[in-house]
PDB file of N, CA and C in Angstrom:
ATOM      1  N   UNK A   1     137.167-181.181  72.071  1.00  0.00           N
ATOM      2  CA  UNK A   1     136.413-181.650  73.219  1.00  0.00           C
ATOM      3  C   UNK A   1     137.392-181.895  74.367  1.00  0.00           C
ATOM      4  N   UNK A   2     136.574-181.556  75.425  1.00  0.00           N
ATOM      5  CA  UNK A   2     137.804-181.401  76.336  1.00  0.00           C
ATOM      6  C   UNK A   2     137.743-183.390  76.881  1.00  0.00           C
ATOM      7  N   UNK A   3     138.877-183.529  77.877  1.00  0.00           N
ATOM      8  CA  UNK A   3     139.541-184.831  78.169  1.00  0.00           C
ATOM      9  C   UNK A   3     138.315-185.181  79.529  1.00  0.00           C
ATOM     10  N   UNK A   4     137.992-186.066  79.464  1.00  0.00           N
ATOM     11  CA  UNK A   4     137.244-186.797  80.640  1.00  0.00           C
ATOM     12  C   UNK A   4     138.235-186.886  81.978  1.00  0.00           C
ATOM     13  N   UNK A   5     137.130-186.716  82.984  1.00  0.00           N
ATOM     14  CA  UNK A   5     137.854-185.926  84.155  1.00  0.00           C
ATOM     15  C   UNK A   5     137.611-187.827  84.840  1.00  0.00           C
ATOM     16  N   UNK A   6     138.332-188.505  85.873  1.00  0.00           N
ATOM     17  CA  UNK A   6     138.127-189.405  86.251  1.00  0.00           C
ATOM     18  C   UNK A   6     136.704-189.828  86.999  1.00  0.00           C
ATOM     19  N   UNK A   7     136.510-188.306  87.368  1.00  0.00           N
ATOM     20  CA  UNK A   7     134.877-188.698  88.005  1.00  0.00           C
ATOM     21  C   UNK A   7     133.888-189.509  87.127  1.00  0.00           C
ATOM     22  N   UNK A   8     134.134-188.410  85.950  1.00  0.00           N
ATOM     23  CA  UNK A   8     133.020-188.874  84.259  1.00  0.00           C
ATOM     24  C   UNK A   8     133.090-189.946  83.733  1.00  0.00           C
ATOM     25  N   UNK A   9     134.444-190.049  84.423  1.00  0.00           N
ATOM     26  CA  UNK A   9     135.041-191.975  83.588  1.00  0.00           C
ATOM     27  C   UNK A   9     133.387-193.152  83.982  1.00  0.00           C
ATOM     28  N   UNK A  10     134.435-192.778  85.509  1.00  0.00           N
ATOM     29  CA  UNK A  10     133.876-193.601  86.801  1.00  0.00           C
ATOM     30  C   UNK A  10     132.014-193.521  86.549  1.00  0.00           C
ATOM     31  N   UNK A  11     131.521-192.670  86.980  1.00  0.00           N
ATOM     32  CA  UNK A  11     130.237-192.247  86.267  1.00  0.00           C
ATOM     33  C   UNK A  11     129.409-192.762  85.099  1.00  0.00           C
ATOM     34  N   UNK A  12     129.811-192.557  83.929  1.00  0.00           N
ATOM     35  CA  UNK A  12     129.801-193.227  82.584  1.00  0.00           C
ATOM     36  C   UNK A  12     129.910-194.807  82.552  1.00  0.00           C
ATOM     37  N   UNK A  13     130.893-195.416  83.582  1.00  0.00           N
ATOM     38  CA  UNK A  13     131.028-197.286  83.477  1.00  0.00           C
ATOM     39  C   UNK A  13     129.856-197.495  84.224  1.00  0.00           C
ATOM     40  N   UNK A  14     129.672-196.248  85.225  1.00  0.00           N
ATOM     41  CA  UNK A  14     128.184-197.403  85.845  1.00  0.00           C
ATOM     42  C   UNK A  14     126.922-197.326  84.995  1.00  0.00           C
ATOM     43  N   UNK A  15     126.861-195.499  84.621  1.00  0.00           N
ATOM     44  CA  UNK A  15     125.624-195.512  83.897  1.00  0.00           C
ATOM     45  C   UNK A  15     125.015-197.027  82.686  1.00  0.00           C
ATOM     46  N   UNK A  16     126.792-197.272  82.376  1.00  0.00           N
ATOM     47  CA  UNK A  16     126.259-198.247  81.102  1.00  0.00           C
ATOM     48  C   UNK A  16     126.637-199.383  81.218  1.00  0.00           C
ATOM     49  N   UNK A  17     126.770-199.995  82.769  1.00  0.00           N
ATOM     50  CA  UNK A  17     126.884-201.386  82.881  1.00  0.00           C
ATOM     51  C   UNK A  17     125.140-201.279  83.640  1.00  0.00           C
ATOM     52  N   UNK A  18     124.886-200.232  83.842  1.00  0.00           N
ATOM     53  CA  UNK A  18     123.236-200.250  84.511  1.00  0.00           C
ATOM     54  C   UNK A  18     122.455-200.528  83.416  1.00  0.00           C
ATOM     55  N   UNK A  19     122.297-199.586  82.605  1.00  0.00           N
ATOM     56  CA  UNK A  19     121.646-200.063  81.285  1.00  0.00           C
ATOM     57  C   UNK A  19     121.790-201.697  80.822  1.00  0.00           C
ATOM     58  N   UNK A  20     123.167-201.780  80.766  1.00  0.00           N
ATOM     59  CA  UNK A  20     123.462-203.498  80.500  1.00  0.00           C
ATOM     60  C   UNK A  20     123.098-204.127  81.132  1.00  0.00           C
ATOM     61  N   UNK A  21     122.651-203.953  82.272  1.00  0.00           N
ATOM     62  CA  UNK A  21     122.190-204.799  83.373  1.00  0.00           C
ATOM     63  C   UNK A  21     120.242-204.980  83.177  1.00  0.00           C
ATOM     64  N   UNK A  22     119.943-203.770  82.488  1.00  0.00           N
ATOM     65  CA  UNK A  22     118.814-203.305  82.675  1.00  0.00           C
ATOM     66  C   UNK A  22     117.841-204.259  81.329  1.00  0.00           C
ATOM     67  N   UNK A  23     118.897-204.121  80.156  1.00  0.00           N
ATOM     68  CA  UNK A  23     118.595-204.723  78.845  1.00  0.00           C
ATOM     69  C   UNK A  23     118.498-206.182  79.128  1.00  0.00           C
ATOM     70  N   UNK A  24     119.475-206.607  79.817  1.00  0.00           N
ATOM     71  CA  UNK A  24     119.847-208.291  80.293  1.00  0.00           C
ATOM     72  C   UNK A  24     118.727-208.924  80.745  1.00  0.00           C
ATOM     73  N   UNK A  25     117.745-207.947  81.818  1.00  0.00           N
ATOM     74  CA  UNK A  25     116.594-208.334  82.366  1.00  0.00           C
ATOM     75  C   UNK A  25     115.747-208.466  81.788  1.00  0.00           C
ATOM     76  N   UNK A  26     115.551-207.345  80.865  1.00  0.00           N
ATOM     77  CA  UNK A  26     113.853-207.328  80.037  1.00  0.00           C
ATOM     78  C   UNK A  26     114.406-208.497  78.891  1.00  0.00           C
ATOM     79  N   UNK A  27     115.661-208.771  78.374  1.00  0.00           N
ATOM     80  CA  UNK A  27     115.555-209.772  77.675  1.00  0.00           C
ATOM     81  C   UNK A  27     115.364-211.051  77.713  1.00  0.00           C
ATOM     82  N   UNK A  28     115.605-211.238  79.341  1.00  0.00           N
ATOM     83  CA  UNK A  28     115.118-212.221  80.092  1.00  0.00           C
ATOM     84  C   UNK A  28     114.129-212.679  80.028  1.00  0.00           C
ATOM     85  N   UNK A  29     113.137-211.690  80.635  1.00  0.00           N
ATOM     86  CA  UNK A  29     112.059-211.560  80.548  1.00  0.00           C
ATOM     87  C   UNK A  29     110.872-211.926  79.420  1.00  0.00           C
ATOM     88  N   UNK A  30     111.733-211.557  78.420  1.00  0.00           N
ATOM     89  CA  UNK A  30     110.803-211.691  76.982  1.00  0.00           C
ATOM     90  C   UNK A  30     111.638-212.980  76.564  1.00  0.00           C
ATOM     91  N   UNK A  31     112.433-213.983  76.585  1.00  0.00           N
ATOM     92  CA  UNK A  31     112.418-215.001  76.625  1.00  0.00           C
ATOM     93  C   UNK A  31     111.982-216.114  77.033  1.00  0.00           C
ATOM     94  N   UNK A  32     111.739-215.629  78.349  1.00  0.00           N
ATOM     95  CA  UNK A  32     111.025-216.319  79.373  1.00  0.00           C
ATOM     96  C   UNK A  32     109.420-216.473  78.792  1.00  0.00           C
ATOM     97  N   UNK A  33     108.813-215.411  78.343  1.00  0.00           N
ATOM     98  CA  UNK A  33     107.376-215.458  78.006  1.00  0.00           C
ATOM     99  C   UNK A  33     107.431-215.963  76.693  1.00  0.00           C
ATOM    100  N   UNK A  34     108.290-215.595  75.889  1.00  0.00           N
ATOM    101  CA  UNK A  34     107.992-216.557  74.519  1.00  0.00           C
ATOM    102  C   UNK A  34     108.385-218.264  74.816  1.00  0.00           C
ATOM    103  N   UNK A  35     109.250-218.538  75.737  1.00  0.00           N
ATOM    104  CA  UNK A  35     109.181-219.947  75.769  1.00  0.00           C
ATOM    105  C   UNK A  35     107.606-220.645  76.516  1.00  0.00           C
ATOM    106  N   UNK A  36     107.081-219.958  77.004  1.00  0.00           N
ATOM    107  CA  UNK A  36     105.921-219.799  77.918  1.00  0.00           C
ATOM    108  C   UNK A  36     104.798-220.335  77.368  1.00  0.00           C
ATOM    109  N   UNK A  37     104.714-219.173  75.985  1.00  0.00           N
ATOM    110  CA  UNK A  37     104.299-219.054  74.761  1.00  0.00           C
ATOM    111  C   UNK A  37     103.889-220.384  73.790  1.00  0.00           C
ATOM    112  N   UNK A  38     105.383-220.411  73.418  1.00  0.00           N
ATOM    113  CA  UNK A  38     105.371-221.947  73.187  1.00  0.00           C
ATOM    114  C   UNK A  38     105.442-222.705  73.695  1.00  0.00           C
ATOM    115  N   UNK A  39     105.432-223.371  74.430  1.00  0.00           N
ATOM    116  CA  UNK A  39     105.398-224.549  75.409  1.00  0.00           C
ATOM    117  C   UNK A  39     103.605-224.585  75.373  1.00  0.00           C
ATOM    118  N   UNK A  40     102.931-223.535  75.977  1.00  0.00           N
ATOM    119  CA  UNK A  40     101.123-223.664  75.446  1.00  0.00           C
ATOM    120  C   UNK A  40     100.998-223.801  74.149  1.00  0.00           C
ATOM    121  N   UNK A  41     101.293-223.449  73.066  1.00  0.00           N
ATOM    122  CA  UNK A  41     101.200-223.802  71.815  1.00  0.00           C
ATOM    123  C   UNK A  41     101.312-224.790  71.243  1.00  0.00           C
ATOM    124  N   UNK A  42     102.338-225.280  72.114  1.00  0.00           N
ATOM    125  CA  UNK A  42     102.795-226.781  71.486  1.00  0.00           C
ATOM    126  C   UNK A  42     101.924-227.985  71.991  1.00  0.00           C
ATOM    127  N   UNK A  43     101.553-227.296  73.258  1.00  0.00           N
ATOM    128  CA  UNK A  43     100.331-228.555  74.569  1.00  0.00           C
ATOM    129  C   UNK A  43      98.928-228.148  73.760  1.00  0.00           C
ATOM    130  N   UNK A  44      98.619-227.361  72.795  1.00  0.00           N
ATOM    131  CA  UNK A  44      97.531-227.261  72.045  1.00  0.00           C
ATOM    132  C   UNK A  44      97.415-227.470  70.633  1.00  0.00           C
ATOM    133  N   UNK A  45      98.551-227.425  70.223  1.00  0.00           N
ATOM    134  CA  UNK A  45      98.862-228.876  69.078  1.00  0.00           C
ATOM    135  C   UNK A  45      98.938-230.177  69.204  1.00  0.00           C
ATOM    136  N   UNK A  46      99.344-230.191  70.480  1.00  0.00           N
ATOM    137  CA  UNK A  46      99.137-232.004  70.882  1.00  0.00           C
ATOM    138  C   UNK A  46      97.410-232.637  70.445  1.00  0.00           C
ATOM    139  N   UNK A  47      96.997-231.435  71.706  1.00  0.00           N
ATOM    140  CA  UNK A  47      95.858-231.747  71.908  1.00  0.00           C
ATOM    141  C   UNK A  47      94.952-231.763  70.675  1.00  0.00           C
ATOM    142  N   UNK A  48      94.886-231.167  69.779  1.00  0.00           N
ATOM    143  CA  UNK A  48      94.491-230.794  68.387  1.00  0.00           C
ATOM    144  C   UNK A  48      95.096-232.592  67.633  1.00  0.00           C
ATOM    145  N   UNK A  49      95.902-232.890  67.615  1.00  0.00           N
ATOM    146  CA  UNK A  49      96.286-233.579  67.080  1.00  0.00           C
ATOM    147  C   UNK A  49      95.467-235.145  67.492  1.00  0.00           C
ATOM    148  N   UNK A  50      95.645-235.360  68.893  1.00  0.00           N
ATOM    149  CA  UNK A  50      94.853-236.157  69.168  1.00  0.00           C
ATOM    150  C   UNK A  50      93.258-236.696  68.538  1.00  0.00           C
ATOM    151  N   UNK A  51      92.740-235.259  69.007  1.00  0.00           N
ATOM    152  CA  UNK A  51      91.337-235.383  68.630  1.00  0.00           C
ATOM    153  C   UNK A  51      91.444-235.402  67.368  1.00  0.00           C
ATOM    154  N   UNK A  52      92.119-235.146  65.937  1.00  0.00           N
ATOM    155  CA  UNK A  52      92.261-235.715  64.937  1.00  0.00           C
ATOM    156  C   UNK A  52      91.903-237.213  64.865  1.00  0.00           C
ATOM    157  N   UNK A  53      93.110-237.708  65.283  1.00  0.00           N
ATOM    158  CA  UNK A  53      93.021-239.294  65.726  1.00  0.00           C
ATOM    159  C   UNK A  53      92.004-239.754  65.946  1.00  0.00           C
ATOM    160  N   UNK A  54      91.648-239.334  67.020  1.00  0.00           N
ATOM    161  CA  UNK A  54      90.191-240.176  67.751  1.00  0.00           C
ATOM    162  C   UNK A  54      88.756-239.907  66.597  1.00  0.00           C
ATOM    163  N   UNK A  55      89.325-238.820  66.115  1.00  0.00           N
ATOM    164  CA  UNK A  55      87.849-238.583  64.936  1.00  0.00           C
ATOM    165  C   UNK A  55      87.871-239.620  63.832  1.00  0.00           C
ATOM    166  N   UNK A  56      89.583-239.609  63.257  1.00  0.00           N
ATOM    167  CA  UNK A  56      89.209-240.455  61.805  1.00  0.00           C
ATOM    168  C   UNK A  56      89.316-241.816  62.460  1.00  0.00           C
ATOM    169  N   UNK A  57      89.880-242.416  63.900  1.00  0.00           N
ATOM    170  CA  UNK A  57      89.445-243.653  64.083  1.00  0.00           C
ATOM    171  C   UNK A  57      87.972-244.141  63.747  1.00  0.00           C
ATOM    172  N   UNK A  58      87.556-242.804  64.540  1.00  0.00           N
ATOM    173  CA  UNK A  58      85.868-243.073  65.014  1.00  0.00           C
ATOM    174  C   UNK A  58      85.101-243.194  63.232  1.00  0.00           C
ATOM    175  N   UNK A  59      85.668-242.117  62.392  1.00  0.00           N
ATOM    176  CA  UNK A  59      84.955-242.780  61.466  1.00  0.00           C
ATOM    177  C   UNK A  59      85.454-243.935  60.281  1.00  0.00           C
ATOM    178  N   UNK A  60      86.867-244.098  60.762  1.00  0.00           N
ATOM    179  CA  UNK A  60      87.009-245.807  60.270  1.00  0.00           C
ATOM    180  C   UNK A  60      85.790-246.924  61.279  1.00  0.00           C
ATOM    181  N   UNK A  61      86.104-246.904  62.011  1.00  0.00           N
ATOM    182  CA  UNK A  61      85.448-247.580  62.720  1.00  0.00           C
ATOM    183  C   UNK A  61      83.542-247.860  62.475  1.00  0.00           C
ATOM    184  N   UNK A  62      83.240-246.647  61.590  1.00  0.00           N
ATOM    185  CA  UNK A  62      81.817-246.508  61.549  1.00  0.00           C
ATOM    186  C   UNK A  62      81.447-247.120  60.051  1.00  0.00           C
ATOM    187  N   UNK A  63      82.432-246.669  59.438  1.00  0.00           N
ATOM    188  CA  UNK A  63      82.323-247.515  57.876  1.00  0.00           C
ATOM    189  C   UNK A  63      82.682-248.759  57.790  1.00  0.00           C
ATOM    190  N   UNK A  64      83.533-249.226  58.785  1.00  0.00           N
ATOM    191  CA  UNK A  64      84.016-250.735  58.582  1.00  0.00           C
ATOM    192  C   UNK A  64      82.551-251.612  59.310  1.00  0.00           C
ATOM    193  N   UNK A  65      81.758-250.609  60.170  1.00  0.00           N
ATOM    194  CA  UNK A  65      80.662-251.234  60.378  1.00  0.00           C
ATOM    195  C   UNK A  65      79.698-251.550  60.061  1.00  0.00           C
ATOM    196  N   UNK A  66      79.505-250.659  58.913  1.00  0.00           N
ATOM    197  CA  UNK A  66      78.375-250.797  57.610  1.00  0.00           C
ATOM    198  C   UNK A  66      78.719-251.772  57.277  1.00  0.00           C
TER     199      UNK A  66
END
């Protein structure tokens, strides 16, 4: 194989710091939405959790009244 000419060098570092640049983003990206993700997941486990609470209060509260 023949020897890389300095153009091809030069050429080749950008092609694949572009790509690197390119991967960096979308991984960004998809971090960004899975924390997103969870962060609603977690504000709908709260909420889930609550109304647990308030239910078995409500039916302590209904038997201790019998």
């Amino acid at each position: 194989m023949a020897p890389q000419t300095k153009a091809q060098r030069s050429e080749a570092a950008k092609k694949g710091a572009a790509t690197r640049q390119r991967n960096a983003a979308s991984d960004a990206g998809k971090r960004a939405k899975q924390a997103t993700k969870q962060a609603t997941s977690a504000g709908g486990e709260a909420a889930k959790s609550v109304g647990r609470a308030v239910k078995s209060a409500g039916k302590a509260a209904s038997t201790r009244a019998r």
